[in-house]
N, C-alpha and C. Protein backbone atom coordinates (compact mmCIF):
# COMPACT_ATOMS: atom_id res chain seq x y z
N UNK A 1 -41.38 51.67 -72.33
CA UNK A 1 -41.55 50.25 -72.08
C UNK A 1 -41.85 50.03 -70.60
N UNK A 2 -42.51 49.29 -70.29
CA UNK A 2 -43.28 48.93 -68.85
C UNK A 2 -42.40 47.85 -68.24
N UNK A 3 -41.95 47.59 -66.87
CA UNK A 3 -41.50 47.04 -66.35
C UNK A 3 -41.60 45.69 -66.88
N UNK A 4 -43.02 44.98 -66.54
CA UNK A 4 -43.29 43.69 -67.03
C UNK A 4 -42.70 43.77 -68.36
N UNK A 5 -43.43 44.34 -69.20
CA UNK A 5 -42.98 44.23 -70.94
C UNK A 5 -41.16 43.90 -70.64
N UNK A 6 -40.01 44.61 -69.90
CA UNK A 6 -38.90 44.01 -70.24
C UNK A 6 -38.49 42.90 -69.44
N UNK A 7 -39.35 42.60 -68.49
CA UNK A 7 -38.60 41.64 -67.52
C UNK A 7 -39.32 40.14 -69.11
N UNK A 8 -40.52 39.99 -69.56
CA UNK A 8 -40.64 38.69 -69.94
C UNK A 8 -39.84 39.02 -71.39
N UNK A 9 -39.75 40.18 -71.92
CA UNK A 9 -38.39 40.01 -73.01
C UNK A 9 -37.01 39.67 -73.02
N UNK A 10 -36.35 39.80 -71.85
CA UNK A 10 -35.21 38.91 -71.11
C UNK A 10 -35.38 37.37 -71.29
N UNK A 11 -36.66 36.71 -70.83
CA UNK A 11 -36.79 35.52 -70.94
C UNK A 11 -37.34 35.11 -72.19
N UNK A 12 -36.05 34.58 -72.65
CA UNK A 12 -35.92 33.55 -73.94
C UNK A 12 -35.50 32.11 -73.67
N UNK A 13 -36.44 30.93 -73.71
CA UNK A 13 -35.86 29.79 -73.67
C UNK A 13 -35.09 29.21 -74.53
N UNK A 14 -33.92 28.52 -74.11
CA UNK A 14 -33.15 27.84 -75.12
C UNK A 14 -33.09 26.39 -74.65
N UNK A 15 -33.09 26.20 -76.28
CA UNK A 15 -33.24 24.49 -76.08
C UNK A 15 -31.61 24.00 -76.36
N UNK A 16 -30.77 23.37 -75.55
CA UNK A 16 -29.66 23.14 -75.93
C UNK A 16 -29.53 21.80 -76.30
N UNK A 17 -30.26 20.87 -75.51
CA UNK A 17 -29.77 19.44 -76.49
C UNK A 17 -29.29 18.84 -75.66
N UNK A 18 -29.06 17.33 -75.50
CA UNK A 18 -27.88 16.87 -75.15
C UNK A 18 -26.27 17.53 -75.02
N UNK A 19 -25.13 17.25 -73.69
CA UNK A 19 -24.15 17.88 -74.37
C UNK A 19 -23.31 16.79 -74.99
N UNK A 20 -22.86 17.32 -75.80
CA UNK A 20 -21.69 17.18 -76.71
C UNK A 20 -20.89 15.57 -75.58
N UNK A 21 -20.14 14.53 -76.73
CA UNK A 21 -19.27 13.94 -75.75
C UNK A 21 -17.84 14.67 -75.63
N UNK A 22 -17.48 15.64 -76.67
CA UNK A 22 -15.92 16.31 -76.23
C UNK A 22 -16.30 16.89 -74.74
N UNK A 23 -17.46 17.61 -74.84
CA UNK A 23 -17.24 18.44 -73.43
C UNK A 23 -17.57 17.52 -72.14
N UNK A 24 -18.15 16.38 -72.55
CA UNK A 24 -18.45 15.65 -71.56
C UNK A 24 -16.66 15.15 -71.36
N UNK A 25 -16.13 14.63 -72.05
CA UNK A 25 -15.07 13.83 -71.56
C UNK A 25 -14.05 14.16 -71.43
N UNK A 26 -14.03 16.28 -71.59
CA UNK A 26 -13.00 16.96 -71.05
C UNK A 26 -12.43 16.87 -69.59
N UNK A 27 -11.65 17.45 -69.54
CA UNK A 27 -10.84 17.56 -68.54
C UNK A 27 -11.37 18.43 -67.30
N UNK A 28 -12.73 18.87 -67.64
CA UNK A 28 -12.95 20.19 -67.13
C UNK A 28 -14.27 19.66 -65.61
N UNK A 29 -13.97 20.07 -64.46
CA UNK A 29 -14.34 19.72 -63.20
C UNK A 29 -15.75 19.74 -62.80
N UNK A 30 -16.52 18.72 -62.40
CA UNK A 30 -17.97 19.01 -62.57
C UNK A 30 -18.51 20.12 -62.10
N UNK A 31 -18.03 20.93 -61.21
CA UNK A 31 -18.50 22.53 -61.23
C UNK A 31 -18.40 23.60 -62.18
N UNK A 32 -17.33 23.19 -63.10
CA UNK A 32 -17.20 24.45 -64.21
C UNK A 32 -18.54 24.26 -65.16
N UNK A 33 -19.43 22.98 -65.52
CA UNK A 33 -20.08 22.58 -66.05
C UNK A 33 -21.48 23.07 -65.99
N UNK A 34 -22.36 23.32 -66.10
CA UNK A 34 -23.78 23.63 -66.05
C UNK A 34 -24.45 22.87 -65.92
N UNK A 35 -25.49 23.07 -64.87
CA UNK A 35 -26.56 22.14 -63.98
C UNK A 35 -27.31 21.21 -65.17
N UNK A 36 -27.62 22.23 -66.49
CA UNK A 36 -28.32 20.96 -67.34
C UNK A 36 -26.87 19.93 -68.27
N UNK A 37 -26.05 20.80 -68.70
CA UNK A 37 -24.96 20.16 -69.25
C UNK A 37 -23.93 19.20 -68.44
N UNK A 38 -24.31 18.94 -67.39
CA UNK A 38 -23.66 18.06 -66.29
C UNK A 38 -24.89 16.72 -65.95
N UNK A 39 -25.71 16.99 -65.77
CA UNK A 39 -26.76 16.37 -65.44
C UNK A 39 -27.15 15.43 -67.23
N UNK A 40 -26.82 15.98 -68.05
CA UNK A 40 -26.63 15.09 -69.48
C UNK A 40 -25.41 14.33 -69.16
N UNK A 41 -24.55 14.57 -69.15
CA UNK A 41 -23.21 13.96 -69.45
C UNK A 41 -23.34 12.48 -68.14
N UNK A 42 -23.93 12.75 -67.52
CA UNK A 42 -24.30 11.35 -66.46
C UNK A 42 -25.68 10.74 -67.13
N UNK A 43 -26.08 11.18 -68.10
CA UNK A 43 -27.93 10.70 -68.38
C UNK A 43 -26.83 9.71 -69.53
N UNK A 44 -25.67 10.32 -69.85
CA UNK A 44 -25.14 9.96 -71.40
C UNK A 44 -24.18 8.60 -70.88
N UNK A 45 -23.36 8.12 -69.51
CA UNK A 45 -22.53 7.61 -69.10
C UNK A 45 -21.26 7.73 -69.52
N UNK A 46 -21.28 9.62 -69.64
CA UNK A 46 -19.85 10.00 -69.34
C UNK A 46 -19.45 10.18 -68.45
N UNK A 47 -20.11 10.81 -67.30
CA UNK A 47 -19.43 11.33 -66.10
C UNK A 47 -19.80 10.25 -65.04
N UNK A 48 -19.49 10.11 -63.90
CA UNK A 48 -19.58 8.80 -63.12
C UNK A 48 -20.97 9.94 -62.16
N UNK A 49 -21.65 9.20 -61.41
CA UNK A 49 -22.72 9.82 -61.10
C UNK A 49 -22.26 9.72 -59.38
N UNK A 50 -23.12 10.92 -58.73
CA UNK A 50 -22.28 11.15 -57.33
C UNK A 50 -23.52 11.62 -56.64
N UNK A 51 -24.08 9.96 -55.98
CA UNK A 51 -25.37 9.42 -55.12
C UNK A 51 -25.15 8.33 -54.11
N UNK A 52 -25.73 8.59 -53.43
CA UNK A 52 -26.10 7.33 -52.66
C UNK A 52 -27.38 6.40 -52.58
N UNK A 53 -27.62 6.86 -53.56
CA UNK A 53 -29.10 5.78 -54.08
C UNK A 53 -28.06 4.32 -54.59
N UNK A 54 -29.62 3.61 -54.58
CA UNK A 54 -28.92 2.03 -55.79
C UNK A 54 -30.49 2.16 -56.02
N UNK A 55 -29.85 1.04 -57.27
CA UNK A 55 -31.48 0.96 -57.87
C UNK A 55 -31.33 -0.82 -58.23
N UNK A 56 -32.45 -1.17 -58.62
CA UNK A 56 -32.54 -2.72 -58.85
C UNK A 56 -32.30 -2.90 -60.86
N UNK A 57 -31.23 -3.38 -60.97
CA UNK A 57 -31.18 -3.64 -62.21
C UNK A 57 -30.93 -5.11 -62.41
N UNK A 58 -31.86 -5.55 -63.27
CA UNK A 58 -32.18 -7.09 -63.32
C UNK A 58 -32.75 -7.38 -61.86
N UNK A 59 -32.47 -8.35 -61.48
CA UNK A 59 -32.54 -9.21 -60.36
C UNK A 59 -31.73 -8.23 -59.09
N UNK A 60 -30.69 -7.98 -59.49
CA UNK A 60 -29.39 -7.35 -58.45
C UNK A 60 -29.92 -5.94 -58.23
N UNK A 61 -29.17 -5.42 -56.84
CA UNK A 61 -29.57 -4.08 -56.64
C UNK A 61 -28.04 -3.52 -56.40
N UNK A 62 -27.82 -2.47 -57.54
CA UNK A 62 -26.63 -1.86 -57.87
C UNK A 62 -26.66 -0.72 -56.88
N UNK A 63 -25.46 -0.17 -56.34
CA UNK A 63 -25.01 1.07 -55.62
C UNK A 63 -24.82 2.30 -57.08
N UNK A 64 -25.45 3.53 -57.33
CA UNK A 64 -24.94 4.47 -58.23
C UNK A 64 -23.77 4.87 -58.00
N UNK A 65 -23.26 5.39 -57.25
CA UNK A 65 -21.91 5.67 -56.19
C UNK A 65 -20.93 5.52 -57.62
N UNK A 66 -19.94 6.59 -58.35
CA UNK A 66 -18.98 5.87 -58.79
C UNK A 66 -19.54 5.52 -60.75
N UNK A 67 -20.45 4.82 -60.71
CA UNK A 67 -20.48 4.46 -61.73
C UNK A 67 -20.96 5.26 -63.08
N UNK A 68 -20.99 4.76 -64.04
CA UNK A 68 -21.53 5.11 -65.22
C UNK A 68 -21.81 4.53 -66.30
N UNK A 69 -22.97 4.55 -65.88
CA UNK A 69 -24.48 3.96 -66.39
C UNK A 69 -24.83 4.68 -67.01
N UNK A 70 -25.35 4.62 -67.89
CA UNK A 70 -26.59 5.22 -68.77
C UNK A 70 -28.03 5.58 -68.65
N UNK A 71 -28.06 6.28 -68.79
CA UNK A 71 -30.16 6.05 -68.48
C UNK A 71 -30.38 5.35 -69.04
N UNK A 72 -32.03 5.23 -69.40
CA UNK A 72 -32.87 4.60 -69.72
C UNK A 72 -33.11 5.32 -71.34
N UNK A 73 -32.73 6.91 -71.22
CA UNK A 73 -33.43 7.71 -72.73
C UNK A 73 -32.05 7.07 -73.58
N UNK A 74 -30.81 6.82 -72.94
CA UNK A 74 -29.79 6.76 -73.82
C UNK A 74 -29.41 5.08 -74.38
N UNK A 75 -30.31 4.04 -73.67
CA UNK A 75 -30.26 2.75 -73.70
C UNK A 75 -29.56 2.02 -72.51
N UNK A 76 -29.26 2.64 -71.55
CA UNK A 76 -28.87 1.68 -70.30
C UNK A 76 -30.57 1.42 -69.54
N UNK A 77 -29.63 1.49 -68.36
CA UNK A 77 -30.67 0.14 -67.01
C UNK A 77 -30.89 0.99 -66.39
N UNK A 78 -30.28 2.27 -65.95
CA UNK A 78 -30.81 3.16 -64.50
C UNK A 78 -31.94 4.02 -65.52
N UNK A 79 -33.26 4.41 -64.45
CA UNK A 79 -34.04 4.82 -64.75
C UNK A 79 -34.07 6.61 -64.37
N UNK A 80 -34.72 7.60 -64.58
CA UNK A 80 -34.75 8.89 -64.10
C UNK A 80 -35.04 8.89 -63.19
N UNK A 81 -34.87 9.71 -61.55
CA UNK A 81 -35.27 10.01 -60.94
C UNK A 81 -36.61 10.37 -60.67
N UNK A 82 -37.12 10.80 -59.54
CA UNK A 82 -38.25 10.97 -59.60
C UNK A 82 -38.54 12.37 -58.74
N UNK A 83 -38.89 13.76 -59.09
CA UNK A 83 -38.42 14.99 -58.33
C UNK A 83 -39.97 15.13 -58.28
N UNK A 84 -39.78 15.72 -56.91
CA UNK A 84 -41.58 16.05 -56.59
C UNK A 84 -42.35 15.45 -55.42
């Protein structure tokens, strides 16, 4: 087997999903959590989100700081970021 041939057989993507609300609303510290399974659980408005952005919802311009909001995919007011 050739170098390349095993390095792209290692890479298997997995699609995990949304996480779960048990694991979101465990007890368990936003570092034990995983960058995509942490980053859901704030898209979901389980976990309180930890920014210093605000964004304009309605008329008013809200501080993120603290809160938990929902996105936009899950039916709240804060929208996705924008990376790039």
């Amino acid at each position: 087997m050739r170098a390349i041939e095993f390095v792209t057989d290692q890479e298997q993507e997995v699609d995990e999903g949304p996480a779960s609300r048990d694991l979101c609303t465990s007890g368990k510290p936003n570092a034990a959590l995983g960058a995509s399974n942490l980053a859901s659980c704030k898209a979901q408005g389980y976990r309180s989100r930890e920014t210093g952005k605000s964004q304009k919802i309605g008329s008013k311009r809200v501080k993120l700081r603290g809160s938990t909001l929902k996105s936009t995919q899950y039916g709240g007011p804060v929208s996705p970021t924008k990376t790039g």
